[in-house]
PDB file of N, CA and C in Angstrom:
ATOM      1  N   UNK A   1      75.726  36.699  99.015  1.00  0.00           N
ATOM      2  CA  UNK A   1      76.198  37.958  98.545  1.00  0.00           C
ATOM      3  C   UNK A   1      77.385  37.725  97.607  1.00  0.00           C
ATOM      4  N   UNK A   2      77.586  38.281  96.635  1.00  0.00           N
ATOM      5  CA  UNK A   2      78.407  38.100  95.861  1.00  0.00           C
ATOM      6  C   UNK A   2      79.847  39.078  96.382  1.00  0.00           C
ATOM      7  N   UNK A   3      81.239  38.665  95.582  1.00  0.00           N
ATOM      8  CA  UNK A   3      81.815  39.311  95.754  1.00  0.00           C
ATOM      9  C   UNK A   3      82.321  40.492  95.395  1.00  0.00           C
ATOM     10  N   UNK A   4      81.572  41.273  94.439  1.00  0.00           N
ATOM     11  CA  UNK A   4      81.456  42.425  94.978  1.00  0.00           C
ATOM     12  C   UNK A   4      81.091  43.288  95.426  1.00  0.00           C
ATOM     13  N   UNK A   5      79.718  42.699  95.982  1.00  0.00           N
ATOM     14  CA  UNK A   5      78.670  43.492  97.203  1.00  0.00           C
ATOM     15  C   UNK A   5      79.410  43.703  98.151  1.00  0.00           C
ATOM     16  N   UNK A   6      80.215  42.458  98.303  1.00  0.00           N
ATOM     17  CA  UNK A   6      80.743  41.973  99.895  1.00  0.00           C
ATOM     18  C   UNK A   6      81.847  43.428 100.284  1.00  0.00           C
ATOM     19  N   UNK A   7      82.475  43.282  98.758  1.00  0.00           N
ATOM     20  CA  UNK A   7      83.624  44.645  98.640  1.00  0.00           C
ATOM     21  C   UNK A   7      83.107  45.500  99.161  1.00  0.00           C
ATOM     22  N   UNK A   8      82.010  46.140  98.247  1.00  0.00           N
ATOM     23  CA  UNK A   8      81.224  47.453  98.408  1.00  0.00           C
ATOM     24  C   UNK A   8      81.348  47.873  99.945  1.00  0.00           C
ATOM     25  N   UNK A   9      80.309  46.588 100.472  1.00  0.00           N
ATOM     26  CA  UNK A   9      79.714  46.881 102.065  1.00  0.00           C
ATOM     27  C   UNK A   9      80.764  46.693 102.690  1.00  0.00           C
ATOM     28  N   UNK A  10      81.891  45.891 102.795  1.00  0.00           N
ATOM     29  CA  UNK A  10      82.658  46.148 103.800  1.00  0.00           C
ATOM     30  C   UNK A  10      83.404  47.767 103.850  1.00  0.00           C
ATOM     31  N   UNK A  11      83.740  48.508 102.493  1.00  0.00           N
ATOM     32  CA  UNK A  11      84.443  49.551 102.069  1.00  0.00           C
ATOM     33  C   UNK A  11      83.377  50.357 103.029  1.00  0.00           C
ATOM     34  N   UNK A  12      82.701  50.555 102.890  1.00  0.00           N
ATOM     35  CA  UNK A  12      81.007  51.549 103.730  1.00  0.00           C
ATOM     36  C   UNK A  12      81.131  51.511 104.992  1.00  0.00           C
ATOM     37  N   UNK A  13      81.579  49.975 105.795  1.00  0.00           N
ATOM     38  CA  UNK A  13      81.459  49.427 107.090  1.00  0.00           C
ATOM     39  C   UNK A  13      82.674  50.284 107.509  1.00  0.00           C
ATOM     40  N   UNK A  14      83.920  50.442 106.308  1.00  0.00           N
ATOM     41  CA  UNK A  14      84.748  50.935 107.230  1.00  0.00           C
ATOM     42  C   UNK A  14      85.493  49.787 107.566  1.00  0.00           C
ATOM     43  N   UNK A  15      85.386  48.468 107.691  1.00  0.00           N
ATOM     44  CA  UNK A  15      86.248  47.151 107.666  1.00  0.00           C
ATOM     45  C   UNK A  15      87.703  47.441 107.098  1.00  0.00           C
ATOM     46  N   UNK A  16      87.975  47.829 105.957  1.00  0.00           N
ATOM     47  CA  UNK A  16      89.502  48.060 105.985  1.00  0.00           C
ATOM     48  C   UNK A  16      90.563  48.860 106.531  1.00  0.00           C
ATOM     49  N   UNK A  17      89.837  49.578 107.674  1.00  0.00           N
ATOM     50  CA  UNK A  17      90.364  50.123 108.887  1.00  0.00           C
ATOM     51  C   UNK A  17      90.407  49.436 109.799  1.00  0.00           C
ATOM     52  N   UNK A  18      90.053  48.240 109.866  1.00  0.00           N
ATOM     53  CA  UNK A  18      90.003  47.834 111.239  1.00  0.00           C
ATOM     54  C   UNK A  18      90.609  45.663 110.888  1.00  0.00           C
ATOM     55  N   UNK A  19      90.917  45.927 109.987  1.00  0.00           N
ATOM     56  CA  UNK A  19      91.443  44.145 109.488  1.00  0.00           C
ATOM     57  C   UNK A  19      92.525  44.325 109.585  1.00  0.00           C
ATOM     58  N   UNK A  20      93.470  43.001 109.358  1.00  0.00           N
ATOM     59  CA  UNK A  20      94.853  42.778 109.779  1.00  0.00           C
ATOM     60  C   UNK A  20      95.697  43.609 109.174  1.00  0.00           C
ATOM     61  N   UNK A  21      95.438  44.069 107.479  1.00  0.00           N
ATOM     62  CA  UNK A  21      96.611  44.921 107.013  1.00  0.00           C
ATOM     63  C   UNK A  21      96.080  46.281 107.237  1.00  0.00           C
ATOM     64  N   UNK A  22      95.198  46.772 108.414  1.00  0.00           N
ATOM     65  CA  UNK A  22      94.840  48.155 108.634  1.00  0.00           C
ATOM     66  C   UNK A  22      96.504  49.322 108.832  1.00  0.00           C
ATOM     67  N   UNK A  23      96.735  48.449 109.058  1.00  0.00           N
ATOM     68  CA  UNK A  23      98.659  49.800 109.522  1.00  0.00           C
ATOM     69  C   UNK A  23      98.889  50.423 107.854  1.00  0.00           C
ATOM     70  N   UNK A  24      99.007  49.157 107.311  1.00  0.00           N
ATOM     71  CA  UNK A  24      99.345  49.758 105.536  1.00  0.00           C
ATOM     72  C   UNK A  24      98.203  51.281 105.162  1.00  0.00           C
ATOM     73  N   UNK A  25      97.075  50.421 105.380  1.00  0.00           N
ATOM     74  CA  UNK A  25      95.773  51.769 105.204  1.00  0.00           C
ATOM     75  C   UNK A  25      95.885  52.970 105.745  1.00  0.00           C
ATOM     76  N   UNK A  26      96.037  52.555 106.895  1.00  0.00           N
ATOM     77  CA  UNK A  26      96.093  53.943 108.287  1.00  0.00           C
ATOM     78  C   UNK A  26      97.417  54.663 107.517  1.00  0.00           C
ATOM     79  N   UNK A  27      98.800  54.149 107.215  1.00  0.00           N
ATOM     80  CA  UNK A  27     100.222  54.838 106.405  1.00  0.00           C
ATOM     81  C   UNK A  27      99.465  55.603 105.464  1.00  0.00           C
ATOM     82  N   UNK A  28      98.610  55.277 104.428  1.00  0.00           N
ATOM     83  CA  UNK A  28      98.217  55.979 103.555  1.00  0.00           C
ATOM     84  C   UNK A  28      97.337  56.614 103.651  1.00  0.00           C
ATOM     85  N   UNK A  29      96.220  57.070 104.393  1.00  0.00           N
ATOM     86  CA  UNK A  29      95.415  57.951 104.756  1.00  0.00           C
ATOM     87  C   UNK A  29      95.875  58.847 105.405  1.00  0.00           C
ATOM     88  N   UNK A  30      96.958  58.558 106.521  1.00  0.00           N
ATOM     89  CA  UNK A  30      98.012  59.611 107.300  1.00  0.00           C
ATOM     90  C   UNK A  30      98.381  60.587 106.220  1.00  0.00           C
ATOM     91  N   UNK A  31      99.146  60.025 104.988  1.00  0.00           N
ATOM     92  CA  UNK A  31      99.741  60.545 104.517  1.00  0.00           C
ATOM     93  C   UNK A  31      98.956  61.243 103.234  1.00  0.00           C
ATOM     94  N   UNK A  32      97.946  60.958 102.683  1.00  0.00           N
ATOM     95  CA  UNK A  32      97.054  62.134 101.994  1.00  0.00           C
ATOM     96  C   UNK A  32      96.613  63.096 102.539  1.00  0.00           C
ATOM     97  N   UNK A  33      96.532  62.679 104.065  1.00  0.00           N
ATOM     98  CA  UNK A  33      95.618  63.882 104.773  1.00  0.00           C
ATOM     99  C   UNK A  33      96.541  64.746 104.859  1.00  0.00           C
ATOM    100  N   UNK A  34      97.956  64.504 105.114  1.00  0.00           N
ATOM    101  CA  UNK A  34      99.286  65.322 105.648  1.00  0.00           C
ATOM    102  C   UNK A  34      99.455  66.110 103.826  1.00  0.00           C
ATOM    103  N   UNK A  35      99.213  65.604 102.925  1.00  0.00           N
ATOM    104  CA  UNK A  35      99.278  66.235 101.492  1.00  0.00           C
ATOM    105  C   UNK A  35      98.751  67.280 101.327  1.00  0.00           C
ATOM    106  N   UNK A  36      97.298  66.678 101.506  1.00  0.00           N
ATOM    107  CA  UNK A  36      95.938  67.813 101.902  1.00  0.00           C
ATOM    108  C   UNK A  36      95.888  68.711 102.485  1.00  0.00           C
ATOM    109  N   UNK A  37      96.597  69.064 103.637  1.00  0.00           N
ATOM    110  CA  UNK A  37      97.269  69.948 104.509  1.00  0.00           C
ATOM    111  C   UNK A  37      97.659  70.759 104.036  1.00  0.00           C
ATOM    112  N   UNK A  38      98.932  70.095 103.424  1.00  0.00           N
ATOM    113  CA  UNK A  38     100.024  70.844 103.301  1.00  0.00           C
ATOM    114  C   UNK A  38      99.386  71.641 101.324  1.00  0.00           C
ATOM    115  N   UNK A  39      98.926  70.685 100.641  1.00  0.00           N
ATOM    116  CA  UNK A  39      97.805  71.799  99.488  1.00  0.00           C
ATOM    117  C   UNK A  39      97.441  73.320  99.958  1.00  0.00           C
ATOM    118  N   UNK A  40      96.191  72.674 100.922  1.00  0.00           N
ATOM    119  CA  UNK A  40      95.599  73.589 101.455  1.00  0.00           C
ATOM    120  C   UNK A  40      96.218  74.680 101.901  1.00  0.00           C
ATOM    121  N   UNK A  41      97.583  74.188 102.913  1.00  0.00           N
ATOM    122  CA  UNK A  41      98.254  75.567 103.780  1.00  0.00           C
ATOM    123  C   UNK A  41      98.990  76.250 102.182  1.00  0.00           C
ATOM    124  N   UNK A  42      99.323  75.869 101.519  1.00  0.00           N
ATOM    125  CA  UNK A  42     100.002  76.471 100.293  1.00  0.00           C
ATOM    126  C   UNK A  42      98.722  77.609  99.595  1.00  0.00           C
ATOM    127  N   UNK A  43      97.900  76.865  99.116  1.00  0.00           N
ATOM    128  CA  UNK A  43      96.565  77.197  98.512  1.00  0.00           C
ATOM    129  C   UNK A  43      96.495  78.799  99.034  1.00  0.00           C
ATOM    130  N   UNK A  44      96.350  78.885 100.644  1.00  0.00           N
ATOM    131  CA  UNK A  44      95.951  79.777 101.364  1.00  0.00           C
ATOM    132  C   UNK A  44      97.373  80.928 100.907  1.00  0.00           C
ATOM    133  N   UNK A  45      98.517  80.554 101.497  1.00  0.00           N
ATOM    134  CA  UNK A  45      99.676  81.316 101.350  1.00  0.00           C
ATOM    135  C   UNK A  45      99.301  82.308  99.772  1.00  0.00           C
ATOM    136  N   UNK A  46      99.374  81.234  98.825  1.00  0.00           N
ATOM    137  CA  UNK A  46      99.369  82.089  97.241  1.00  0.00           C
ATOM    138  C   UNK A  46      98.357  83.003  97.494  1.00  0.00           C
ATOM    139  N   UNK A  47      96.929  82.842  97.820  1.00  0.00           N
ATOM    140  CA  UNK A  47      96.094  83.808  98.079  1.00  0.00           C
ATOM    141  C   UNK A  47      96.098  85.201  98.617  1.00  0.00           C
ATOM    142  N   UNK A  48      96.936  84.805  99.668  1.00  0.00           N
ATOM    143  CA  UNK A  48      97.065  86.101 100.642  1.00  0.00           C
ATOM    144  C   UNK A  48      98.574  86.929  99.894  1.00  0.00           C
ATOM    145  N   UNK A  49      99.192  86.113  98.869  1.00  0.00           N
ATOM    146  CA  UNK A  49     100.029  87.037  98.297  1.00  0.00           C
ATOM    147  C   UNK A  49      99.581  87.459  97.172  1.00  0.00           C
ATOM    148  N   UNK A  50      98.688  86.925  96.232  1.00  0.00           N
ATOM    149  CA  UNK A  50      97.877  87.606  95.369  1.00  0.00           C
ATOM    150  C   UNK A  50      97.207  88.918  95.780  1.00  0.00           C
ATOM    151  N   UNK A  51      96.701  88.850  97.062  1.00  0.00           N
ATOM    152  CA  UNK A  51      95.556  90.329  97.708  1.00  0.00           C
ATOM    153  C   UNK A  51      96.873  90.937  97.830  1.00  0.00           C
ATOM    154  N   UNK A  52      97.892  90.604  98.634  1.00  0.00           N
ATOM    155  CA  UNK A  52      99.275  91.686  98.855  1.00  0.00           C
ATOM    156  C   UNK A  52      99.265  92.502  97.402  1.00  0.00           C
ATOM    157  N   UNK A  53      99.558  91.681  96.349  1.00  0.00           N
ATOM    158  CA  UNK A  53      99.881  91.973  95.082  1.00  0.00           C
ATOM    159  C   UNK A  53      99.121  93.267  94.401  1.00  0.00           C
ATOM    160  N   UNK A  54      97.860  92.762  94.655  1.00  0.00           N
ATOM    161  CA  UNK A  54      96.625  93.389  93.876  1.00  0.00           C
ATOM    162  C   UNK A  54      96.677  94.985  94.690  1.00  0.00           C
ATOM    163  N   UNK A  55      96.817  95.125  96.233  1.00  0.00           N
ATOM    164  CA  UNK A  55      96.969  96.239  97.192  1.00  0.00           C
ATOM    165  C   UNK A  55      98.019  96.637  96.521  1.00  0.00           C
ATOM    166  N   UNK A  56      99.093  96.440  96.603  1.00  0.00           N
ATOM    167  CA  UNK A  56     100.407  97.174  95.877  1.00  0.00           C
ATOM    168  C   UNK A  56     100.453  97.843  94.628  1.00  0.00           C
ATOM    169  N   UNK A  57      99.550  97.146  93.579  1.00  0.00           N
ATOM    170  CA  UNK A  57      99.407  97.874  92.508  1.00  0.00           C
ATOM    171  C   UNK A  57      98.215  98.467  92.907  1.00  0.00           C
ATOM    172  N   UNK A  58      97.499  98.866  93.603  1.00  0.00           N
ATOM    173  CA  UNK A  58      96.656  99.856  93.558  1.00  0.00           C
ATOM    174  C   UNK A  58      97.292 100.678  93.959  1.00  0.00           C
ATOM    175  N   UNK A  59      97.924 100.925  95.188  1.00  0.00           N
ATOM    176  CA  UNK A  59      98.667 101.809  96.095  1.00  0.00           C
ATOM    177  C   UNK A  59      99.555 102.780  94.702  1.00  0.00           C
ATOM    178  N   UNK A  60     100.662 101.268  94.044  1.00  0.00           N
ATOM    179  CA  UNK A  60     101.726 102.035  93.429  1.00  0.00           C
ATOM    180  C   UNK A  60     100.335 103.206  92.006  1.00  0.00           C
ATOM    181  N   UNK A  61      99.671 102.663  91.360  1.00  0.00           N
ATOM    182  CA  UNK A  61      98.927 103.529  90.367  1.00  0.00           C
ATOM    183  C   UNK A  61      98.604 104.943  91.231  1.00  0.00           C
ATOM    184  N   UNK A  62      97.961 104.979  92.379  1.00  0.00           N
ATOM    185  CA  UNK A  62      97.634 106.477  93.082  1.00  0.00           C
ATOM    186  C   UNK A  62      98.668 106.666  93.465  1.00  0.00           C
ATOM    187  N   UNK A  63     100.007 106.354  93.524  1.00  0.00           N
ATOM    188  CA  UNK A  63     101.071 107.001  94.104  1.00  0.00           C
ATOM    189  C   UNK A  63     101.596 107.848  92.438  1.00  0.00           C
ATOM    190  N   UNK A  64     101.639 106.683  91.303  1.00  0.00           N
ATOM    191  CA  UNK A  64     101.831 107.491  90.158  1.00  0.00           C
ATOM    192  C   UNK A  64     101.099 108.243  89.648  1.00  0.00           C
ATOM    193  N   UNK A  65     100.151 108.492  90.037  1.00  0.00           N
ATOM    194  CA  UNK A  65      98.745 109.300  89.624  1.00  0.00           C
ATOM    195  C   UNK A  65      99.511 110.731  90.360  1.00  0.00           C
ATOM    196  N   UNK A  66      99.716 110.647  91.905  1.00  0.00           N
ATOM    197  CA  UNK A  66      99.810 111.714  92.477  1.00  0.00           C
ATOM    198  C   UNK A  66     101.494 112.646  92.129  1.00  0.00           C
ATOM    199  N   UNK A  67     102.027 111.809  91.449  1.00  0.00           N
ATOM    200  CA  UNK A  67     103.520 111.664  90.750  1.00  0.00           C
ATOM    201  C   UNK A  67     103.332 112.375  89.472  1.00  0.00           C
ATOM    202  N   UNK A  68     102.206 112.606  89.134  1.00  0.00           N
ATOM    203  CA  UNK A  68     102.356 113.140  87.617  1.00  0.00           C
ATOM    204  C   UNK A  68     101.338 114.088  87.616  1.00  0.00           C
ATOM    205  N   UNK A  69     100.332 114.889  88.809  1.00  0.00           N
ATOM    206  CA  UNK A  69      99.584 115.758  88.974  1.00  0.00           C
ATOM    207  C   UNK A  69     100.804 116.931  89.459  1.00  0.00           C
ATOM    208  N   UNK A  70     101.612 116.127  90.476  1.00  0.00           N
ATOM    209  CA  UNK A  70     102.540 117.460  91.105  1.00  0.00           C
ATOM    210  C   UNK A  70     103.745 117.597  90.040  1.00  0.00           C
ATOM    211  N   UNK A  71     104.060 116.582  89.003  1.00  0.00           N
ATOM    212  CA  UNK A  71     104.942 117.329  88.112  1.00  0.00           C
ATOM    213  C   UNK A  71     104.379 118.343  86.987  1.00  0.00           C
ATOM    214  N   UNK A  72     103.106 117.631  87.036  1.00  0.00           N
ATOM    215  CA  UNK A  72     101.985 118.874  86.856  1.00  0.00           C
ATOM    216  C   UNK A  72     102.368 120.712  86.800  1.00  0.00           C
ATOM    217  N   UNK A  73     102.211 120.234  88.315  1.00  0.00           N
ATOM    218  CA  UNK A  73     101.890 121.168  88.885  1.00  0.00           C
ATOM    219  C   UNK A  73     103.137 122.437  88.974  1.00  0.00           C
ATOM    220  N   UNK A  74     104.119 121.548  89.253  1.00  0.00           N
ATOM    221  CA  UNK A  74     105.657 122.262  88.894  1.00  0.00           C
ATOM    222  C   UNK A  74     105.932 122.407  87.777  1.00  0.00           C
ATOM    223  N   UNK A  75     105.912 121.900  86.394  1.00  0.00           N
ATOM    224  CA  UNK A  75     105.855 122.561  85.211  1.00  0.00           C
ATOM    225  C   UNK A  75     105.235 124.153  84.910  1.00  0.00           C
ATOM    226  N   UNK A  76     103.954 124.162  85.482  1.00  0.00           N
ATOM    227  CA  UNK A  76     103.114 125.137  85.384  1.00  0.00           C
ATOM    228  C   UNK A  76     103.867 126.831  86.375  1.00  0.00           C
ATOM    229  N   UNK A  77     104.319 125.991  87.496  1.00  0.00           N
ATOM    230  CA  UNK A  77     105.195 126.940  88.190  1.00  0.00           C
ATOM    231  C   UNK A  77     106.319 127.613  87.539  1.00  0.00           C
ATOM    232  N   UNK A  78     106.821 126.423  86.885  1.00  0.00           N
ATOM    233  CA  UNK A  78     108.098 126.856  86.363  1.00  0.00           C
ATOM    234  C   UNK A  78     107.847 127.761  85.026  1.00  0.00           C
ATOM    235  N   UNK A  79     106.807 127.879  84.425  1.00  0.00           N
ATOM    236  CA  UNK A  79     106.772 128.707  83.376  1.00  0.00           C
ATOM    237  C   UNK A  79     106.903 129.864  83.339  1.00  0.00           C
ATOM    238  N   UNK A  80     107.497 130.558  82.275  1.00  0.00           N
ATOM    239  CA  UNK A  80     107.928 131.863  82.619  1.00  0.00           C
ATOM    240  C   UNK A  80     106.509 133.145  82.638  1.00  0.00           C
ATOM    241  N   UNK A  81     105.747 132.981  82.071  1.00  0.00           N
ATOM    242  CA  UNK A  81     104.379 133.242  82.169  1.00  0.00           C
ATOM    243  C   UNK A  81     103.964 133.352  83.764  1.00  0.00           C
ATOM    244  N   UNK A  82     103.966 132.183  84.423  1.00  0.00           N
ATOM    245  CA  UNK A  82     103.885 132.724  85.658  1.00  0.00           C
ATOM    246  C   UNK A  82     104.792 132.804  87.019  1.00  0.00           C
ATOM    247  N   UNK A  83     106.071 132.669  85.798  1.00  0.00           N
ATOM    248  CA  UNK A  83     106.956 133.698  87.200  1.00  0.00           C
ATOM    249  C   UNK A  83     106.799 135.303  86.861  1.00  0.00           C
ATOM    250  N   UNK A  84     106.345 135.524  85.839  1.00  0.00           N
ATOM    251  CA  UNK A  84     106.033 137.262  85.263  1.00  0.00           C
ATOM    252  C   UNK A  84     104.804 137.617  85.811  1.00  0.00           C
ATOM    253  N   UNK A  85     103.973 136.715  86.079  1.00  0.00           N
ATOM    254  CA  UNK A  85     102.246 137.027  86.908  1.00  0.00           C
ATOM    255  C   UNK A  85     103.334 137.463  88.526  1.00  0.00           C
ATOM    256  N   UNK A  86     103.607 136.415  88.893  1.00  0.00           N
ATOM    257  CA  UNK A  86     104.384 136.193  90.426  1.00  0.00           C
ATOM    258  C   UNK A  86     105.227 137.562  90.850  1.00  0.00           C
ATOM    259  N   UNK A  87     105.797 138.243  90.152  1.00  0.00           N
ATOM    260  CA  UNK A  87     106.808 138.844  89.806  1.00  0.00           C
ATOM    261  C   UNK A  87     106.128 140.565  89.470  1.00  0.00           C
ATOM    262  N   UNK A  88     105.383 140.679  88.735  1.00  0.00           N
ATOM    263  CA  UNK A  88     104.704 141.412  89.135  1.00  0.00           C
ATOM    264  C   UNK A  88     103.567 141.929  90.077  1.00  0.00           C
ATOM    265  N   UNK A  89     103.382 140.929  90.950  1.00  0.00           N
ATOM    266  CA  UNK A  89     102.528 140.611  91.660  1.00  0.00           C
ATOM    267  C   UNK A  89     103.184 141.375  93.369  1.00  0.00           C
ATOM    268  N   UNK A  90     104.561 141.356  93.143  1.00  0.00           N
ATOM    269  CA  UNK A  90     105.523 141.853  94.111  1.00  0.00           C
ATOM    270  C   UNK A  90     106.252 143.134  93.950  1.00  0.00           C
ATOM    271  N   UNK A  91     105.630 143.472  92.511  1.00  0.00           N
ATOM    272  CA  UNK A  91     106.144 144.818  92.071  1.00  0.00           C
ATOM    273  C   UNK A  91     107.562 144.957  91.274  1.00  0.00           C
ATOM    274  N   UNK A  92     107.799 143.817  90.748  1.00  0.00           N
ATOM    275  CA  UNK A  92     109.617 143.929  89.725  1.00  0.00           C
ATOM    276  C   UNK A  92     108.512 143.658  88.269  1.00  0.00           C
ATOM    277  N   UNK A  93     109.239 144.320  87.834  1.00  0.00           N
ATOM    278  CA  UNK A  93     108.879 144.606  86.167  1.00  0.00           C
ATOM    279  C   UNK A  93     110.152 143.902  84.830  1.00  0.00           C
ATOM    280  N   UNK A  94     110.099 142.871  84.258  1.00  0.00           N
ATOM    281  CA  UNK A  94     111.168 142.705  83.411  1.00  0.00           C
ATOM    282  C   UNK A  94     111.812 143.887  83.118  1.00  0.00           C
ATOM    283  N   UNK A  95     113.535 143.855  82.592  1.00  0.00           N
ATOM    284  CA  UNK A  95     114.158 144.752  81.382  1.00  0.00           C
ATOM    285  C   UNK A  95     113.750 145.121  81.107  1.00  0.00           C
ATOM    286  N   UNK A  96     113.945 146.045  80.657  1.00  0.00           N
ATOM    287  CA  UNK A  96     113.335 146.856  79.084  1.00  0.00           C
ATOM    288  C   UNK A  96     114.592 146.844  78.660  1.00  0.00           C
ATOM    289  N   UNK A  97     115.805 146.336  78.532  1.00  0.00           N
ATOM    290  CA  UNK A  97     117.340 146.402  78.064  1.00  0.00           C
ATOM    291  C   UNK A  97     118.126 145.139  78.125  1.00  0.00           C
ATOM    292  N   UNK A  98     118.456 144.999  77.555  1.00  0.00           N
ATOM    293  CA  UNK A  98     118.912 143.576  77.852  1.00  0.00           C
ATOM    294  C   UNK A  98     120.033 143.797  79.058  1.00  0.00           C
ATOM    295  N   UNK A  99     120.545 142.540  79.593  1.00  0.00           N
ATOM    296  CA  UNK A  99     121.839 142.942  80.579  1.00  0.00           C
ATOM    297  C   UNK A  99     123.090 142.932  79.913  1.00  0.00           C
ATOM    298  N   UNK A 100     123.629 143.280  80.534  1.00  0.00           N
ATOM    299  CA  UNK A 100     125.206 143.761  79.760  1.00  0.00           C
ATOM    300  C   UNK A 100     126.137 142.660  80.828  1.00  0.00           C
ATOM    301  N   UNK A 101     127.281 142.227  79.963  1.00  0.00           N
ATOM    302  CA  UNK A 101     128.222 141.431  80.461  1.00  0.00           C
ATOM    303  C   UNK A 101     129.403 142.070  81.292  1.00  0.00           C
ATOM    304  N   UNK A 102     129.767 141.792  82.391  1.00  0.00           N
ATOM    305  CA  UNK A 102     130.800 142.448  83.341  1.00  0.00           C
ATOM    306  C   UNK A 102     131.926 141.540  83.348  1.00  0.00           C
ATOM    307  N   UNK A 103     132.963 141.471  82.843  1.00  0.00           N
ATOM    308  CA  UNK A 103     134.583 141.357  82.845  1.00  0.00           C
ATOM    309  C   UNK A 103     135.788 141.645  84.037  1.00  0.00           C
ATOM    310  N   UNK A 104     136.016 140.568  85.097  1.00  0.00           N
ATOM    311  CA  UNK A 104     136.519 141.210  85.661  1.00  0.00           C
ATOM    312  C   UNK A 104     137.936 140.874  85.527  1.00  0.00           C
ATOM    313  N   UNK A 105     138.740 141.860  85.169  1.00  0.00           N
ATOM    314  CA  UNK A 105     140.321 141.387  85.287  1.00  0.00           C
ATOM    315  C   UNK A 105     140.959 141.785  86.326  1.00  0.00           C
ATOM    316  N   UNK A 106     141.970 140.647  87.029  1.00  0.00           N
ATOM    317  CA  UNK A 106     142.907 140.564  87.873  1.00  0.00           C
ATOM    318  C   UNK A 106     144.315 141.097  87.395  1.00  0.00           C
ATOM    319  N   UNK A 107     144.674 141.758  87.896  1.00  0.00           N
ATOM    320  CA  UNK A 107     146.338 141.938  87.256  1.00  0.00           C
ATOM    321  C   UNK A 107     147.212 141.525  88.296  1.00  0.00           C
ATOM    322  N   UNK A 108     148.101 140.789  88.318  1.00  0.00           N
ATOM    323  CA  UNK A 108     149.579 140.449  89.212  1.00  0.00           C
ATOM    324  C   UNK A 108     150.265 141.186  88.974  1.00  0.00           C
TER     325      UNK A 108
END
């Protein structure tokens, strides 16, 4: 067998887990897997704050949606058009005169 069959098949066998400098190997497989981990647990974290993200701006758009139907809605109140519907509706009728200004003086 040549030497780099020999490579190949021992790499397959799994042999450099189990030969004299296996501690060096085992240090570095410990420690990708502990990388890998720690990727992964990150990976997951960003995710679940992206969906937070994406919920929040949906939430905040129907909250501004419902933010600009009821200022809507109070504009329309506030018009004088229908405080005069409202208003007659209860039986008061505008002026027909304008109001007159009242002056009150104090004397010492």
């Amino acid at each position: 067998m040549s030497k780099v069959k020999k490579g190949v098949y021992d790499f397959l066998r799994g042999s450099f887990l189990t030969d004299e400098a296996a501690f060096k190997n085992w240090r570095i497989i410990i420690f990708v897997v502990v990388l890998l981990l720690i990727m992964i647990t990150s990976a997951h974290k960003a995710e679940r704050k992206v969906i937070q993200i994406s919920k929040l701006n949906k939430e905040k758009r129907e909250l501004r949606a419902v933010y600009v139907d009821t200022g809507t809605i109070l504009m329309r109140m506030k018009m004088e058009s229908s405080i005069r519907e409202k208003a007659k509706a209860r039986g008061l009728e505008p002026l027909k005169s304008p109001p007159k200004k009242i002056k009150v003086t104090i004397k010492d």
